[in-house]
Structures are given as C-alpha cells and as structure tokens.
Protein backbone atom coordinates (compact mmCIF):
# COMPACT_ATOMS: atom_id res chain seq x y z
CA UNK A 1 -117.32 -48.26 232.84
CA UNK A 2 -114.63 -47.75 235.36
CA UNK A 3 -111.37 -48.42 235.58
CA UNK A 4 -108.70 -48.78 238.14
CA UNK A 5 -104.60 -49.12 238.07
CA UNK A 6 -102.84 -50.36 240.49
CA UNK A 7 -99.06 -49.82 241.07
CA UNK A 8 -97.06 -52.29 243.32
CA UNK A 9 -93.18 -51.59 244.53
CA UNK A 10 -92.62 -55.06 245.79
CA UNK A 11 -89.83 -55.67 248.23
CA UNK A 12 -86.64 -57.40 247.30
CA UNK A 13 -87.03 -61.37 247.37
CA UNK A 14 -90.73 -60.89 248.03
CA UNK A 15 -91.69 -61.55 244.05
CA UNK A 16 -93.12 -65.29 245.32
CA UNK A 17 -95.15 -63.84 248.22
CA UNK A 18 -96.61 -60.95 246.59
CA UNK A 19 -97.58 -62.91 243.55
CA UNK A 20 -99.22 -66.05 245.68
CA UNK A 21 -101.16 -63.18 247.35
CA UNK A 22 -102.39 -61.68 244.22
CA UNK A 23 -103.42 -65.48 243.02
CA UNK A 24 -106.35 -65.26 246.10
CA UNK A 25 -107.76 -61.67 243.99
CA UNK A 26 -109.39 -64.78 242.40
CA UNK A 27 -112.23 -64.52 245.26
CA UNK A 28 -113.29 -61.50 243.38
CA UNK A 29 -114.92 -63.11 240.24
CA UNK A 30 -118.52 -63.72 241.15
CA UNK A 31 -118.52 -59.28 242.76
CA UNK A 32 -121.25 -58.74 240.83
CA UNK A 33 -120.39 -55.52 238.71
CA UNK A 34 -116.48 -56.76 237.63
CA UNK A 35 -115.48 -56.98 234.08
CA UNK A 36 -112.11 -58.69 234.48
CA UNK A 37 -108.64 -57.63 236.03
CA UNK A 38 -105.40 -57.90 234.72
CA UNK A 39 -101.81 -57.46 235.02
CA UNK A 40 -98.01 -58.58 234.97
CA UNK A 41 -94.12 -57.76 236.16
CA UNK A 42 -93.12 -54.53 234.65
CA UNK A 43 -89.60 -54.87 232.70
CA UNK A 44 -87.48 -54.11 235.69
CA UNK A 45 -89.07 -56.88 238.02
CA UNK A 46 -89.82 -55.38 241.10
CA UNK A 47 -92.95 -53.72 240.49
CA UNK A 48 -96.25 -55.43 239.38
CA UNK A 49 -99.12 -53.24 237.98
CA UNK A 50 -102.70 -54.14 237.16
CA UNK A 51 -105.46 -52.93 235.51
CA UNK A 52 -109.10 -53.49 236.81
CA UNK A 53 -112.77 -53.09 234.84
CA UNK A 54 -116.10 -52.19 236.56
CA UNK A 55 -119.72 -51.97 234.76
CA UNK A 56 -119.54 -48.42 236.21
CA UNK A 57 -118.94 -46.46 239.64
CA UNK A 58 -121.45 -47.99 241.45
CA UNK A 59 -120.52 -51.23 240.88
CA UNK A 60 -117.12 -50.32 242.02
CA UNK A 61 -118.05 -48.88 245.02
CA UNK A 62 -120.28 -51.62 246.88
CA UNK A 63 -117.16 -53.97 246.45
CA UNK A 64 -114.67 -51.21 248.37
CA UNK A 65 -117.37 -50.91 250.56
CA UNK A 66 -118.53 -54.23 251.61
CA UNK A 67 -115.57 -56.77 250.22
CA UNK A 68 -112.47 -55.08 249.32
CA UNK A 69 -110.81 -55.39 253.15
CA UNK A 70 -111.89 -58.51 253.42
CA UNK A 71 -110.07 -60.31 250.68
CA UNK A 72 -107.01 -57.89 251.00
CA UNK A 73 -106.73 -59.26 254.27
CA UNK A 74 -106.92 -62.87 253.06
CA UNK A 75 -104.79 -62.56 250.22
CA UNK A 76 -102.10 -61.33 253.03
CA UNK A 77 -99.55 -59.06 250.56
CA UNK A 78 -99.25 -56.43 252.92
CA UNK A 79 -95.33 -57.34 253.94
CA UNK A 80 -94.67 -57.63 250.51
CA UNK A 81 -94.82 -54.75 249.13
CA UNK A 82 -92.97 -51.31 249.83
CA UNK A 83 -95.65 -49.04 247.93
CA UNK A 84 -98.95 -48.92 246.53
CA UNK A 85 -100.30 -46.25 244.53
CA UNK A 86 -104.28 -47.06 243.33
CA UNK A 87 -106.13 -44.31 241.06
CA UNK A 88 -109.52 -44.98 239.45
CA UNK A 89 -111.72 -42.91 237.30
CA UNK A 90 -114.46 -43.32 234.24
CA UNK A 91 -113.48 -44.86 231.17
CA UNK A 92 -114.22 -42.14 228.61
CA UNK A 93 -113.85 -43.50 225.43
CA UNK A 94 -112.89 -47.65 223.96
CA UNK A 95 -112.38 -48.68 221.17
CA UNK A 96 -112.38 -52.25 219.26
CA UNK A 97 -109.78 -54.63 217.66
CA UNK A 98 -110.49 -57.89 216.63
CA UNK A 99 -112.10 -59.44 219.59
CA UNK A 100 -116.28 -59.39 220.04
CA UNK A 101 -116.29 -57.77 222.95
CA UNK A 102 -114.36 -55.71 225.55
CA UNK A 103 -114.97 -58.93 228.14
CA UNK A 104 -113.35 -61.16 225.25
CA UNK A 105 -110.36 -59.10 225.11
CA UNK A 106 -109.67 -59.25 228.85
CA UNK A 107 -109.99 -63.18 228.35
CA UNK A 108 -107.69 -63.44 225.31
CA UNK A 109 -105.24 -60.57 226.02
CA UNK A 110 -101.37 -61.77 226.74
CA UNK A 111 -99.90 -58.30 227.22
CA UNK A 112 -101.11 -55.02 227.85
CA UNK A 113 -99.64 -51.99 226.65
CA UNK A 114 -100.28 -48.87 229.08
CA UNK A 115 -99.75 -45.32 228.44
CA UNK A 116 -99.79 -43.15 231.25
CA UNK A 117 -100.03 -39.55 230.08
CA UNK A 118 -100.04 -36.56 232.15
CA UNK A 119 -101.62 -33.65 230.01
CA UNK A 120 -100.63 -29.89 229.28
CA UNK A 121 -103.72 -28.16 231.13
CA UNK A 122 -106.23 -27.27 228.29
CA UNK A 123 -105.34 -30.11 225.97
CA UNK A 124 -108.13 -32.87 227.23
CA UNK A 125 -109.97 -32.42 224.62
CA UNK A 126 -107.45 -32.04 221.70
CA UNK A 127 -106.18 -35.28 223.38
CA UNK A 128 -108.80 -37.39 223.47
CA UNK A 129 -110.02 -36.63 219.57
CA UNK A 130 -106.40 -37.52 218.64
CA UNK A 131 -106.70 -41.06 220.34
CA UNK A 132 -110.51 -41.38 218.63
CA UNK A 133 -109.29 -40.29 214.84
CA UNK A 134 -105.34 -41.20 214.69
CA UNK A 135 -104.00 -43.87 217.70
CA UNK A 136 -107.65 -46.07 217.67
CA UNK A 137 -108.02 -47.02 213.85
CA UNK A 138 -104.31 -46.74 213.09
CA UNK A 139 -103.73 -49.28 216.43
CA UNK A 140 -106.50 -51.62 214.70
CA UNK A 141 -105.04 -51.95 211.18
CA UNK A 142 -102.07 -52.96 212.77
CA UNK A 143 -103.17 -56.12 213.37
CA UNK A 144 -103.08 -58.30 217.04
CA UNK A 145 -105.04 -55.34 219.24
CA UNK A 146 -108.32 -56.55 220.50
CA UNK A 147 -109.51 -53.48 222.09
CA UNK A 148 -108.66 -50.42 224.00
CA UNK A 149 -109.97 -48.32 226.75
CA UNK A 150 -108.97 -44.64 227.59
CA UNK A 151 -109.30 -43.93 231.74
CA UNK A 152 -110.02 -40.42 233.06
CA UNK A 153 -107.46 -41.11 236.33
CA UNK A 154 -107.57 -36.47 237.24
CA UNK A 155 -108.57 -33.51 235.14
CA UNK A 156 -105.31 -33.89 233.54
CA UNK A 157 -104.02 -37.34 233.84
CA UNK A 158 -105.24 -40.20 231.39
CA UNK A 159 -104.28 -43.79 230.76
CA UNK A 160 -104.84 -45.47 227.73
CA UNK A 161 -104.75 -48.97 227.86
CA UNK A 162 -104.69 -51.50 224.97
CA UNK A 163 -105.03 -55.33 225.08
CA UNK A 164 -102.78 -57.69 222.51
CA UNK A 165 -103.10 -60.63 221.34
CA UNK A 166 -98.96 -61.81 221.88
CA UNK A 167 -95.96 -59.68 222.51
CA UNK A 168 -95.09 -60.53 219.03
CA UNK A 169 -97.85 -58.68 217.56
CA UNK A 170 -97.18 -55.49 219.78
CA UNK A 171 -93.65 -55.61 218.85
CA UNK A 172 -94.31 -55.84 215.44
CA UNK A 173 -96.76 -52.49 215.60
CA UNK A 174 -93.92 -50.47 217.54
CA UNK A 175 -91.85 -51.18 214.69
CA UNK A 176 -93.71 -50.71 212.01
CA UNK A 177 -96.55 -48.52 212.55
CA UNK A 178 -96.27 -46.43 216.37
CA UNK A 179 -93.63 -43.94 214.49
CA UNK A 180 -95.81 -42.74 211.96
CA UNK A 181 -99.18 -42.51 213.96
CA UNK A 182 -97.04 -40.65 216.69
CA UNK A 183 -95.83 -37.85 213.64
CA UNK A 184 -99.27 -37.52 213.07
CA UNK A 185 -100.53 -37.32 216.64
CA UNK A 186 -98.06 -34.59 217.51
CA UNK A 187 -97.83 -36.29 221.22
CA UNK A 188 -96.08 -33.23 222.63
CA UNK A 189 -98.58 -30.95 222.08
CA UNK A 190 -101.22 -32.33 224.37
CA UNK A 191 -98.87 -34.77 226.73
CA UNK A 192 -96.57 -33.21 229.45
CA UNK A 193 -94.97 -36.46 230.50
CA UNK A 194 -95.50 -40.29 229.66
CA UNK A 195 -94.69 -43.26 231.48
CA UNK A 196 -95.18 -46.51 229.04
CA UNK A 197 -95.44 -50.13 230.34
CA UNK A 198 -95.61 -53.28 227.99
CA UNK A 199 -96.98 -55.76 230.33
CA UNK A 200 -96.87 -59.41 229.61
CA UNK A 201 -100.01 -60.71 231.45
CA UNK A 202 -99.68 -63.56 234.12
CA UNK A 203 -102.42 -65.86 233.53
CA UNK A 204 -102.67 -66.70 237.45
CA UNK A 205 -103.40 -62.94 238.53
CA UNK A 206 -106.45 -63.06 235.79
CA UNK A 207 -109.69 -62.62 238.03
CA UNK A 208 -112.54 -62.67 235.19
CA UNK A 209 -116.70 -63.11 236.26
C-alpha cells in the first residue's frame, strides 16, 4: 500500500470554500487503485489534514499522472488555502482492530488519530518493532480501534495512523491505557519530535471506491 498526508493552512474566513472544494475530491472514487481518503479540521480550525490509501505506488502514480490536475482544478481550492505540504511513502506495517478489513475501517472510522514522528537516525528499526509488539496489540485491547497503518513518509520520518470508531472511544484509551503502553515503549528513545492530531472525520470529504 501507499499512503499520502496532506496538510492544509487554510486562509482566514475561507473554512466554507476550502471545504466545498474538498467535497468535489468525490470525483476520485471510481481511480481505479484508491482505497479510501479521509480527513477533518485539526483542533485549532484553520488547518484541515487528510490521509489518503493506494493499492500500492503504481496505482498512485497513474492518478498524479493522468487525473490529479484535472480535478484539483475543478474542485477550485487554490485561493483558499495559504499552504500545502503533501508527503507520500509505503505503508510498512498495519495492523487490525475490530473491523474486517482495512477498506471497512476507512468506511466506519469517525476520527483518526495521527502520530507524526520524526526519528533519532538509527532507531527505524527499534521503532517500528515497538509499534508491532507494544502500541498495535495494546491499541486493540483497548477497545473502539479498527485498524492502523504505519507510513514510511523519509528515512527518518514515520506516521502512524489509527482509525476509531467515536471520539469517545479514543478518549477513553488516552486515559486509560496510552500512559502505560508509552512507559513501556520508551518513546524518547527512538522519536526526536512528535506532532499528534486527533481528527474528527467529516463525512462529506470521505472519497471511498
């Protein structure tokens, strides 16, 4: 798979034009090769992020290639936005919850938690066991995660993404279970910096095949 997050500074007063535009990202669903995209107002208002799936690379690049430009162009968010940051990279590991499938989650998710970690150089590998054997079952026995994806976004630079079933159910694992499995994952050792979003989803910027 391959995965793609997208980070929007939307001008002041342009919330309503930058969010009608990202309703027409609806075009996308038949691209042959999508998985679903996703995303949501961060908590300060003024900057939406999403989170896109592809079957792989390939798939990924035919739509830049022969579609992308196109429907940016039609969904006409260009004014409305003062930045735009876009990284993309492999998906290197997922892992399950309670939904079927990793298409099922994108379908039932209501918030998405995103971890944006920027690594010590030398601790990929340390990092990426630690999510396997501490944050992926001790996430699932939590209860409310429906699955998880880890994105390779530059040698040192990872996001881990996890899809919930209700901000209720995400609160309830920050309180009750994120301080012990981050004792145990000794987070320091392997992450440099962290940036954390809590995303509650807007159903109308869904785009799903």
């Amino acid at each position: 798979m391959w995965g793609k997050w997208i980070d929007c500074r939307v001008r002041p007063g342009a919330r309503a034009a930058f969010a009608a535009g990202q309703r027409r990202w609806s075009a996308i669903a038949d691209q042959p090769g999508l998985l679903g995209q996703l995303g949501g107002w961060d908590r300060t208002g003024d900057r939406a992020l999403l989170y896109a799936l592809w079957a792989d690379r390939a798939a990924y690049d035919r739509f830049m290639r022969d579609r992308h430009d196109e429907v940016a162009t039609e969904a006409a968010q260009q004014g409305s936005w003062d930045s735009i940051r876009v990284t993309a990279g492999p998906v290197v590991q997922s892992f399950p919850g309670t939904a079927p499938s990793l298409p099922d989650a994108l379908r039932h998710a209501t918030l998405l938690r995103a971890a944006d970690c920027h690594l010590h150089p030398g601790r990929a590998d340390h990092f990426l066991t630690v999510q396997r054997e501490i944050w992926a079952p001790g996430m699932a026995a939590a209860g409310g995660l429906l699955a998880g994806t880890v994105t390779r976004l530059a040698p040192d630079r990872y996001l881990v993404t996890t899809l919930w079933t209700s901000p209720e159910a995400h609160a309830a694992y920050t309180t009750d279970t994120l301080p012990t499995l981050r004792a145990h994952a000794n987070v320091p050792a392997d992450v440099a910096t962290l940036t954390g979003h809590a995303l509650p989803l807007n159903p109308t910027w869904q785009v799903l095949p």
